[in-house]
Structures are given as C-alpha cells and as structure tokens.
N, C-alpha and C. Protein backbone atom coordinates (compact mmCIF):
# COMPACT_ATOMS: atom_id res chain seq x y z
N UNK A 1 0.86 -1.17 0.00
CA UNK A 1 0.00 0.00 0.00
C UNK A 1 0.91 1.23 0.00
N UNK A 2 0.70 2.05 -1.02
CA UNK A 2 1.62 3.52 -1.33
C UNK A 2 1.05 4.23 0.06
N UNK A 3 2.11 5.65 0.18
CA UNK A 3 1.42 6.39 1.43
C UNK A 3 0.24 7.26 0.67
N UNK A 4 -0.20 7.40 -0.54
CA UNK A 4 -1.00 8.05 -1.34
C UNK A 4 -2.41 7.24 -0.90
N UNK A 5 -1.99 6.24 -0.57
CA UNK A 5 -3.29 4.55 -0.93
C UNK A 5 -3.56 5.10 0.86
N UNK A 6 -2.46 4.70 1.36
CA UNK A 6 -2.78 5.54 3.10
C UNK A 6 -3.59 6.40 3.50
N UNK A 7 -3.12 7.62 2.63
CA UNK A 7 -3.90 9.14 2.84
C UNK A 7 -5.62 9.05 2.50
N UNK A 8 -6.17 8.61 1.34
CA UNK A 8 -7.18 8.30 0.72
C UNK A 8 -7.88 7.56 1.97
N UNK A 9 -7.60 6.23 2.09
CA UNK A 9 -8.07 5.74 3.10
C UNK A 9 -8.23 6.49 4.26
N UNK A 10 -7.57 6.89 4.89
CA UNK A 10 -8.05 7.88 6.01
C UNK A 10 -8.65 9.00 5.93
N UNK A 11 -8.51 9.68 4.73
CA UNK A 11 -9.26 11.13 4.39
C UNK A 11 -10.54 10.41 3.71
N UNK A 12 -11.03 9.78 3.75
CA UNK A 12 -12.19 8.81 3.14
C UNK A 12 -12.90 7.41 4.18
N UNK A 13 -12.44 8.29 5.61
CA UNK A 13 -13.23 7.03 6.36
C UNK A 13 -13.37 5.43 6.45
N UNK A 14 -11.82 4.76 5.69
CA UNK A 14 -12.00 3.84 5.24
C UNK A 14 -10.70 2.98 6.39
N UNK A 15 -10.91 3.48 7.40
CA UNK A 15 -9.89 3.37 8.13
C UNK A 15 -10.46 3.36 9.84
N UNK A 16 -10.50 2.22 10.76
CA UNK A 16 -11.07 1.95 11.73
C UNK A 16 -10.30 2.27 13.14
N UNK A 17 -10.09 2.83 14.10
CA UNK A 17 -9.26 2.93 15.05
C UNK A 17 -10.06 1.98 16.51
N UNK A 18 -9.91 0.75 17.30
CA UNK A 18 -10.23 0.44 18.30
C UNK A 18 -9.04 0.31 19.27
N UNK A 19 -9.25 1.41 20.65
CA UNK A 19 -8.19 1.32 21.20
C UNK A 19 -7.01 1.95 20.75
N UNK A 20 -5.52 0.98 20.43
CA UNK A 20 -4.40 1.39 19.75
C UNK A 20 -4.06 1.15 18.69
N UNK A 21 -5.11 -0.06 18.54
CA UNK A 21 -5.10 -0.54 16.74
C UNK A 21 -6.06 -0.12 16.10
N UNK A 22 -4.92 0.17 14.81
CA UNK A 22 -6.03 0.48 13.06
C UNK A 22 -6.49 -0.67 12.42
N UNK A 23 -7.79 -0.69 12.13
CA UNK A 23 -8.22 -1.58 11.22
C UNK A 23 -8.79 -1.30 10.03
N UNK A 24 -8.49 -2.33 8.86
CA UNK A 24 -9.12 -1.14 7.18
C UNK A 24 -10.77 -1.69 7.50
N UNK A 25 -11.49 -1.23 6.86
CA UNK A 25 -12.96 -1.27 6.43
C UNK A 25 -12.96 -1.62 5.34
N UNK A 26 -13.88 -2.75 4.89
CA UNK A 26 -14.57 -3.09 3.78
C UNK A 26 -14.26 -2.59 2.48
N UNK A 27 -14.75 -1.46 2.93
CA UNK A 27 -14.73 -0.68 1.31
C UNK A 27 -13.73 0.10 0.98
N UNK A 28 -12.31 0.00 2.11
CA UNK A 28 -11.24 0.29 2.02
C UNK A 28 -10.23 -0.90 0.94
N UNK A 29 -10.66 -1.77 1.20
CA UNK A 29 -9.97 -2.89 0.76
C UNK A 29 -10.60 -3.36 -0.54
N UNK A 30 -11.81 -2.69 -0.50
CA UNK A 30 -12.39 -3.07 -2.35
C UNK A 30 -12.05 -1.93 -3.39
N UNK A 31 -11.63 -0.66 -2.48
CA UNK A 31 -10.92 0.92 -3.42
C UNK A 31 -9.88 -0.20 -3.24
N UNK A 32 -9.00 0.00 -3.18
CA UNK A 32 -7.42 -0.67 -2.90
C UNK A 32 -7.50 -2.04 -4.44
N UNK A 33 -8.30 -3.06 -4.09
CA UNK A 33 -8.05 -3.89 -4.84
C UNK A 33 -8.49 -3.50 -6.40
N UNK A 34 -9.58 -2.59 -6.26
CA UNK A 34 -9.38 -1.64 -8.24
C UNK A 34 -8.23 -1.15 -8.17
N UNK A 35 -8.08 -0.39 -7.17
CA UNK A 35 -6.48 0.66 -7.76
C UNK A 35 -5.16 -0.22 -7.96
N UNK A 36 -5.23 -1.22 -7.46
CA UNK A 36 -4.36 -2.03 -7.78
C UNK A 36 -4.41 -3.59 -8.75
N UNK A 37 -5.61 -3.38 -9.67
CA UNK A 37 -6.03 -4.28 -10.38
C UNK A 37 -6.65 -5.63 -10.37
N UNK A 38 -7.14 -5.68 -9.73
CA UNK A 38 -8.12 -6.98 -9.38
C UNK A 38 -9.36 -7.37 -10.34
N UNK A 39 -9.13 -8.22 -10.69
CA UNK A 39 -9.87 -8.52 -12.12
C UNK A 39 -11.39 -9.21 -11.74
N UNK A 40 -11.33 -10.01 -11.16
CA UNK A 40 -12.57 -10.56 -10.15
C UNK A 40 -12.19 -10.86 -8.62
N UNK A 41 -13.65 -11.20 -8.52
CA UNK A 41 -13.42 -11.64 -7.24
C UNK A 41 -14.82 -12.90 -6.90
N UNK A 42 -14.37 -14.10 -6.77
CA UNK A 42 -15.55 -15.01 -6.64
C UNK A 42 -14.97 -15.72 -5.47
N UNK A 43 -16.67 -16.14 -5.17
CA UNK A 43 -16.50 -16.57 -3.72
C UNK A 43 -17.60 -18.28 -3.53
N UNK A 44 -17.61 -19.10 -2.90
CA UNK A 44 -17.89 -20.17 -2.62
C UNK A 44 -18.10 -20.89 -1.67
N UNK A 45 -19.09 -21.82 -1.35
CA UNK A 45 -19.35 -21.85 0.12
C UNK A 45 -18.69 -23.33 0.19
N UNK A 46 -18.21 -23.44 1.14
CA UNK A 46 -17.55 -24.65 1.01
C UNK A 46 -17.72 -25.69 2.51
N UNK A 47 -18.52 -24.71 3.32
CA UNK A 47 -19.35 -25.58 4.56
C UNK A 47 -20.37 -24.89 5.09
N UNK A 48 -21.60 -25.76 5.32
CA UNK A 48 -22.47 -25.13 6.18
C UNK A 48 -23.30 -25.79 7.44
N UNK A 49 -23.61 -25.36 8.00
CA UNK A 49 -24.17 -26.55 9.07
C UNK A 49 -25.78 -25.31 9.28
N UNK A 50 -26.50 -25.66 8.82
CA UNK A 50 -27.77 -24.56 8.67
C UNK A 50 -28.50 -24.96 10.37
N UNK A 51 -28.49 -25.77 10.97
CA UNK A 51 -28.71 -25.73 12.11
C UNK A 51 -28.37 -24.89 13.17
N UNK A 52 -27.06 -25.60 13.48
CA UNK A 52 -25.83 -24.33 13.86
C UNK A 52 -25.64 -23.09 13.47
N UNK A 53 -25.85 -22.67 11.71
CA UNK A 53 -25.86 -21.31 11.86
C UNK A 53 -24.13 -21.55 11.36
N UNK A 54 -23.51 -22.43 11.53
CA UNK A 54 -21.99 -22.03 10.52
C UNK A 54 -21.61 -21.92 9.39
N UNK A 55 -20.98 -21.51 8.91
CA UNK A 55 -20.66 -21.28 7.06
C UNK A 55 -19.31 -20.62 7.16
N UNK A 56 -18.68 -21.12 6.22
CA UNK A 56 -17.31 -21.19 5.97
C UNK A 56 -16.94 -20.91 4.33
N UNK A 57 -16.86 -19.79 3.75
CA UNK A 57 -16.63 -19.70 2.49
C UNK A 57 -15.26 -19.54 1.64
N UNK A 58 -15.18 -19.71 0.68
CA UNK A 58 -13.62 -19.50 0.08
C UNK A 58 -13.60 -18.16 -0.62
N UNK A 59 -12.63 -17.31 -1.21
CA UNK A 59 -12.58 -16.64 -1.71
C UNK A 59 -11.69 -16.51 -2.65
N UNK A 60 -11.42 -15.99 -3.92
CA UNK A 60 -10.39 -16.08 -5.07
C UNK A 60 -10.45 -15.07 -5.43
N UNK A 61 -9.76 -13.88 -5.18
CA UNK A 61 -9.59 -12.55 -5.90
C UNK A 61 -8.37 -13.04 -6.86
N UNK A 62 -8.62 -12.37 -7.93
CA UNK A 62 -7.75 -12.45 -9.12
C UNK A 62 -7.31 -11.05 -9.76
N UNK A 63 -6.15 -10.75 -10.18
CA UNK A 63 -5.86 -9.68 -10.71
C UNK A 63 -4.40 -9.81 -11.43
N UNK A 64 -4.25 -8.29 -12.04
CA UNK A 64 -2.66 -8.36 -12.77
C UNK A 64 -2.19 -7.63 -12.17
N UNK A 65 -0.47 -8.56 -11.56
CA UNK A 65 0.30 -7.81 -10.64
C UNK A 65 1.64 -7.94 -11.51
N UNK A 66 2.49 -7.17 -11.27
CA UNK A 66 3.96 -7.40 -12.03
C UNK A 66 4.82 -8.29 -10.93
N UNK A 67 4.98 -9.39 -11.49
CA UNK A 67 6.04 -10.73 -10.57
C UNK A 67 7.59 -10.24 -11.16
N UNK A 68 8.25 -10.06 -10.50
CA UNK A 68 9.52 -9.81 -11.37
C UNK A 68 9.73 -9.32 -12.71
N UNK A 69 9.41 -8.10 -12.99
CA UNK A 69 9.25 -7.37 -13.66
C UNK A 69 8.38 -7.75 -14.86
N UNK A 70 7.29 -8.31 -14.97
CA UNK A 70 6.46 -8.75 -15.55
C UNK A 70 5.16 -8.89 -15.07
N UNK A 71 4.29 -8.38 -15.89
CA UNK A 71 2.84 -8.37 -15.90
C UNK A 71 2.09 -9.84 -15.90
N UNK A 72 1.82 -10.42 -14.55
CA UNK A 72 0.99 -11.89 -14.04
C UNK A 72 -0.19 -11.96 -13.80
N UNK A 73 -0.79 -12.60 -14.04
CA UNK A 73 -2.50 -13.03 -13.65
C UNK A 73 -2.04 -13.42 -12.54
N UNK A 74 -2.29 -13.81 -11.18
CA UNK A 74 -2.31 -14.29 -9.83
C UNK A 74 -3.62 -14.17 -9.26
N UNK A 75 -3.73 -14.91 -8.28
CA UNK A 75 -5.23 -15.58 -7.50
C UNK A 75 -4.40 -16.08 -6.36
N UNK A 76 -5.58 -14.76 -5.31
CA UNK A 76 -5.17 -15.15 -4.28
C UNK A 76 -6.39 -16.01 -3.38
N UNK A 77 -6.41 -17.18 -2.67
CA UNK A 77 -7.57 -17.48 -2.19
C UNK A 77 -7.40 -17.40 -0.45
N UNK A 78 -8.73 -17.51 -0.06
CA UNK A 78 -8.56 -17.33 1.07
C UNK A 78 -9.70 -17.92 1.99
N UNK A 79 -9.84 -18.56 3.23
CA UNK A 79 -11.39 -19.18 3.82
C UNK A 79 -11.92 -18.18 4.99
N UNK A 80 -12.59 -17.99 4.88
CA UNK A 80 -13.92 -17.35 6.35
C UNK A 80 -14.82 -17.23 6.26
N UNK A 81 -14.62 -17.42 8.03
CA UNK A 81 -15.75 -18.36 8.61
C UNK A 81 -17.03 -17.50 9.85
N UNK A 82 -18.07 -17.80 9.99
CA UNK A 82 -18.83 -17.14 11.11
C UNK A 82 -19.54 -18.27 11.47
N UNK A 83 -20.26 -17.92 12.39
CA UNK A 83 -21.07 -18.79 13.48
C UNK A 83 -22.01 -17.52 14.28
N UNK A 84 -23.05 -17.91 14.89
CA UNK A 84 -23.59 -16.57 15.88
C UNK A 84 -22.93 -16.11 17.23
N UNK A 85 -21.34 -17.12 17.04
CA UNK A 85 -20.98 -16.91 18.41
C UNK A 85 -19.87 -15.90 18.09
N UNK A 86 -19.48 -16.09 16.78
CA UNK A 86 -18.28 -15.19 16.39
C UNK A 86 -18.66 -13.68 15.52
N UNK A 87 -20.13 -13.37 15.66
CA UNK A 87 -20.35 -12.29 15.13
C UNK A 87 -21.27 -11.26 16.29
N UNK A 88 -21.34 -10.15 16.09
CA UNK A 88 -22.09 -8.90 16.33
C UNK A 88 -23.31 -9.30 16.38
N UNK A 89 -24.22 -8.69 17.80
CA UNK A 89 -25.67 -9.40 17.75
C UNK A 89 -26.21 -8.69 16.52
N UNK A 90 -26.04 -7.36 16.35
CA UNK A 90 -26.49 -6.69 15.46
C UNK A 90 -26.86 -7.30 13.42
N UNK A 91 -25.67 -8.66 13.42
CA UNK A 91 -25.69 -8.76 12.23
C UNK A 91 -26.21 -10.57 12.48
N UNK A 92 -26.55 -10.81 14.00
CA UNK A 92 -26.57 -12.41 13.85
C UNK A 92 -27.67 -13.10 12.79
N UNK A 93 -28.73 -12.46 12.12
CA UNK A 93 -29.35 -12.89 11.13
C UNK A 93 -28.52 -13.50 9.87
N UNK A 94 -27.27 -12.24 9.42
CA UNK A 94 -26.54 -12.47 8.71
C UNK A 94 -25.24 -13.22 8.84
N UNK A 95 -25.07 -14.34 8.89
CA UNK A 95 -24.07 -15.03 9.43
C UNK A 95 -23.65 -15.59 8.15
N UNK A 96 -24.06 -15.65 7.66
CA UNK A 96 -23.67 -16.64 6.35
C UNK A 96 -22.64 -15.34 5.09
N UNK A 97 -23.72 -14.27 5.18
CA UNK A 97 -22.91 -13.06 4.61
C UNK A 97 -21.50 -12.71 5.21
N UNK A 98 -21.98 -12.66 6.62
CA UNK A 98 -20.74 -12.00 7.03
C UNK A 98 -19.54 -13.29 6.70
N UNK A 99 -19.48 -14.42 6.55
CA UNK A 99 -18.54 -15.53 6.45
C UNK A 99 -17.87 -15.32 5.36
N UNK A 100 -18.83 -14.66 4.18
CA UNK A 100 -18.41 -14.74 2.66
C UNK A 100 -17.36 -13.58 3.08
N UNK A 101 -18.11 -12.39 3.53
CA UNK A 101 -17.62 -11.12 3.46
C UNK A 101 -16.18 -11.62 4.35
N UNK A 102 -16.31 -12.30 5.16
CA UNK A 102 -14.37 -12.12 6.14
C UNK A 102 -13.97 -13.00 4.75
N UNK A 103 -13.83 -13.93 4.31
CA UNK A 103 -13.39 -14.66 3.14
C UNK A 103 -12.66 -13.79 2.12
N UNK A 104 -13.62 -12.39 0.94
CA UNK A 104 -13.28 -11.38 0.25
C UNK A 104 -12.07 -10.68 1.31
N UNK A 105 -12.03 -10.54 2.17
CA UNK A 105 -11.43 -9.15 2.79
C UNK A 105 -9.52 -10.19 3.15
N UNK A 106 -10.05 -11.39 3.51
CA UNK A 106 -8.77 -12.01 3.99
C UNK A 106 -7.79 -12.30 2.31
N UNK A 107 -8.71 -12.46 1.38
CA UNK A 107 -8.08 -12.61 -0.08
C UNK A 107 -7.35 -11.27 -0.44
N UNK A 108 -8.35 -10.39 -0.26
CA UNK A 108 -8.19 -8.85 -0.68
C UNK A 108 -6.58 -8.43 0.24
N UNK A 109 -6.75 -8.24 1.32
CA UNK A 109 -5.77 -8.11 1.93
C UNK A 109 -4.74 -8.43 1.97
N UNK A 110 -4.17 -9.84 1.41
CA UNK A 110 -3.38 -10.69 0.57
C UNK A 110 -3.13 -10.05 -0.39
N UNK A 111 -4.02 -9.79 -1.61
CA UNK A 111 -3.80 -9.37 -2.82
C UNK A 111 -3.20 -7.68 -3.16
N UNK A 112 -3.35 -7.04 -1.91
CA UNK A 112 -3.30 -5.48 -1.56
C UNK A 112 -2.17 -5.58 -0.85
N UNK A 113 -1.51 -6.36 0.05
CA UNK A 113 -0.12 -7.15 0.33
C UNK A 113 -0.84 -5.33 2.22
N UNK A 114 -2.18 -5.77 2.59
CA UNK A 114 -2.45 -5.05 3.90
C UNK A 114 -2.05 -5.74 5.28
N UNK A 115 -1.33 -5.40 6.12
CA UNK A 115 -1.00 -6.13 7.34
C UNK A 115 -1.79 -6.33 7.92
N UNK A 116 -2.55 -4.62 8.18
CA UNK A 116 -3.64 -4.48 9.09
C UNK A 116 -5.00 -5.76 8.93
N UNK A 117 -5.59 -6.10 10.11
CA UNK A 117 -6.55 -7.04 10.24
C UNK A 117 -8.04 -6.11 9.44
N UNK A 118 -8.82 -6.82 8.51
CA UNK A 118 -10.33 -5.62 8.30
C UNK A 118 -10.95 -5.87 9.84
N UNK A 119 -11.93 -4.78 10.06
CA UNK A 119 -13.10 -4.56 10.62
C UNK A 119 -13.84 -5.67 11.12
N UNK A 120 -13.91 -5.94 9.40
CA UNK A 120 -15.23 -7.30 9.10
C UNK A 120 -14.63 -8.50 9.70
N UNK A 121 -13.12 -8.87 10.06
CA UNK A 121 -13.02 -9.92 10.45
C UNK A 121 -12.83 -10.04 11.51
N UNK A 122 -12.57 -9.13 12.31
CA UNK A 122 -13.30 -8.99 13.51
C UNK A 122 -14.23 -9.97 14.29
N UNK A 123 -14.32 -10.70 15.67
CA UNK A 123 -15.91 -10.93 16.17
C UNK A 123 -16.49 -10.28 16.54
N UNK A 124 -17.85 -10.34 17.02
CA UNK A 124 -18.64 -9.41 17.62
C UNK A 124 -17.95 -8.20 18.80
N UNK A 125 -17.39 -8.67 19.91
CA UNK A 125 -17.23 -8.50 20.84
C UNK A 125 -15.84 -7.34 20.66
N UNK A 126 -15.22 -7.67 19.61
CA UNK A 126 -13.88 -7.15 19.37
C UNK A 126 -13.93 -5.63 18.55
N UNK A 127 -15.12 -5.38 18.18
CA UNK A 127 -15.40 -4.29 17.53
C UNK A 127 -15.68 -3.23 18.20
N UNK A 128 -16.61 -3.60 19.60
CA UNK A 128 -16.55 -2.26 20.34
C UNK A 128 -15.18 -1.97 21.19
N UNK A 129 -15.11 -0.45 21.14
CA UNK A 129 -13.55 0.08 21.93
C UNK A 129 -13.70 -0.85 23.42
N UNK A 130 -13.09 -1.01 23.85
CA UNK A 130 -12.52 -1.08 25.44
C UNK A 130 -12.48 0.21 26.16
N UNK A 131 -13.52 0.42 26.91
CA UNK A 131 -13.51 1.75 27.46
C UNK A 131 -13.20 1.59 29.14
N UNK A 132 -11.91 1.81 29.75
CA UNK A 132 -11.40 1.07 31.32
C UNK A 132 -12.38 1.78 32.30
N UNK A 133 -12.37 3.17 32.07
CA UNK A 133 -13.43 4.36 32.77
C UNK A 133 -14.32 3.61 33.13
N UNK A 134 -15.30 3.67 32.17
CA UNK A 134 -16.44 2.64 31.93
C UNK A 134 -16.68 1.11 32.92
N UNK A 135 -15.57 0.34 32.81
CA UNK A 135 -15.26 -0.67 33.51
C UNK A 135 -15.08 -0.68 35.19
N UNK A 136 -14.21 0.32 35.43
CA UNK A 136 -13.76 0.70 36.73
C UNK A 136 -15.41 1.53 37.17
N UNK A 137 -16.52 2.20 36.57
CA UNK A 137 -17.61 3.12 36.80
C UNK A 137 -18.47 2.00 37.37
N UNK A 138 -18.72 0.45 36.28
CA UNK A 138 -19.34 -0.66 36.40
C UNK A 138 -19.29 -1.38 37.90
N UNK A 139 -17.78 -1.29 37.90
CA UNK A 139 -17.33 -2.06 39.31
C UNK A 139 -17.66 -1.03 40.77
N UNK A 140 -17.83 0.21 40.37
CA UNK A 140 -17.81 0.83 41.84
C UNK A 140 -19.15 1.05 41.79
N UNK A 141 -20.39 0.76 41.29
CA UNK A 141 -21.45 0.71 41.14
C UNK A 141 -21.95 -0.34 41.52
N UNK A 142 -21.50 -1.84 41.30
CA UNK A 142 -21.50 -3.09 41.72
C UNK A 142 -21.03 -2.84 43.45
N UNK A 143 -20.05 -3.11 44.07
CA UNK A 143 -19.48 -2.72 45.02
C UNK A 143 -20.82 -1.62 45.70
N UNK A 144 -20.93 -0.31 45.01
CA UNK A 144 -21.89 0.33 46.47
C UNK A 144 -23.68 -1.00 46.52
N UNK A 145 -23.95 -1.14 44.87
CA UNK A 145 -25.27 -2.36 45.25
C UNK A 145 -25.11 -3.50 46.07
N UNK A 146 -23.62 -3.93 46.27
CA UNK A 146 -23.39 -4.40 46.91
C UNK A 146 -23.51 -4.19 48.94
N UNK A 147 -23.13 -3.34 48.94
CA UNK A 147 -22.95 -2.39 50.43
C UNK A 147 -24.04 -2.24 50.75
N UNK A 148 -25.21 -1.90 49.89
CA UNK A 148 -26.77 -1.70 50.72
C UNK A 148 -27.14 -2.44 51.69
C-alpha cells in the first residue's frame, strides 16, 4: 500500500481505530483492490451446518500484478468463517454473509499485500472500543449495590 493509498483511506473514512489498533474497512480494501487491479473476485461456500448457523466460504480474488518485472494473472484465495458466536448481535441474522464477506477481505488483503486485520473480520465482541473508565464506573457501582 503507497502512502498516497494511506492518505485516501483515512481522508475517506475507510480506516477503523479500536483502542491502539487500526483496522481497514470493507470498502477500504475493495478501493485498494481496483487501484491495484483486481480482475474478479468469486466466492464459494464450502461448509455449512444450517442448524448451527456455521458457514465457511472461500474466496479467489484475481488480478494483474507485475512478478519480477512482468505483468501476471495471480489468485489469491482465502477461507472465512462465522457462526452466531463469532459475530455482532447486530448482524446475527446475517451469518452466512458476514462468512463470505471475512473470506473477500482475507483474499483482498493478501492481494493489496495489507498487514492491518479488516473490521469485518473482527468478532462481535472485538469491535466495540474497550472503554477502562467505563469498567472501573461498572465495578464501583456493583461494590456500592453491593454495600446496601
């Protein structure tokens, strides 16, 4: 990722901060994979357990990258996975989407050569900040219901 590809992303909201870590967003990593040529991107389900609610998909972004000074077709693939235990209550209807969607983003990210972890692959729980204030406010609140 150029520091140009950097700037964009952050002057364009495409850029997540929880805590001390940055994470890209979605649609950070789908600008990124046009600007850097990605020809498709197909995806495949390759487990589901519809009871459970698990799904596990593959992903194959494809594009032209220069391999040693030459212009290559390459495919990068990649698997993810959700369950209702590993997602946001907010999206637990969508479990099957969100599986495809960590799948695209773990290929993409590969193919965009991004360190940073996306958003989307994320679990539920890991997306909201850690607020200690908050925590320490919880506990001395507990403690005086306690004291009554």
């Amino acid at each position: 990722m150029t520091p140009q590809h950097q700037k964009y992303l952050e002057d364009n909201d495409m850029l997540a901060k929880i805590g001390d870590r940055t994470f890209i967003k979605y649609a950070g990593l789908l600008y990124l994979g046009e600007q850097m040529g990605v020809i498709s991107i197909i995806t495949r389900l390759t487990y589901e357990d519809l009871d459970k609610q698990i799904f596990h998909f593959k992903a194959n972004v494809k594009g032209i990258k220069v391999v040693h000074g030459e212009p290559r077709e390459v495919v990068y693939s990649f698997q993810g996975d959700a369950n209702p235990d590993n997602v946001s209550r907010m999206v637990r209807d969508s479990v099957r989407r969100v599986a495809e969607t960590r799948a695209v983003a773990r290929a993409l990210r590969a193919y965009c050569s991004v360190a940073m972890c996306s958003l989307e692959e994320l679990a539920g729980d890991d997306r909201r900040p850690k607020d200690p204030s908050l925590k320490r406010l919880i506990q001395y609140l507990l403690v005086q219901t306690l004291a009554i």
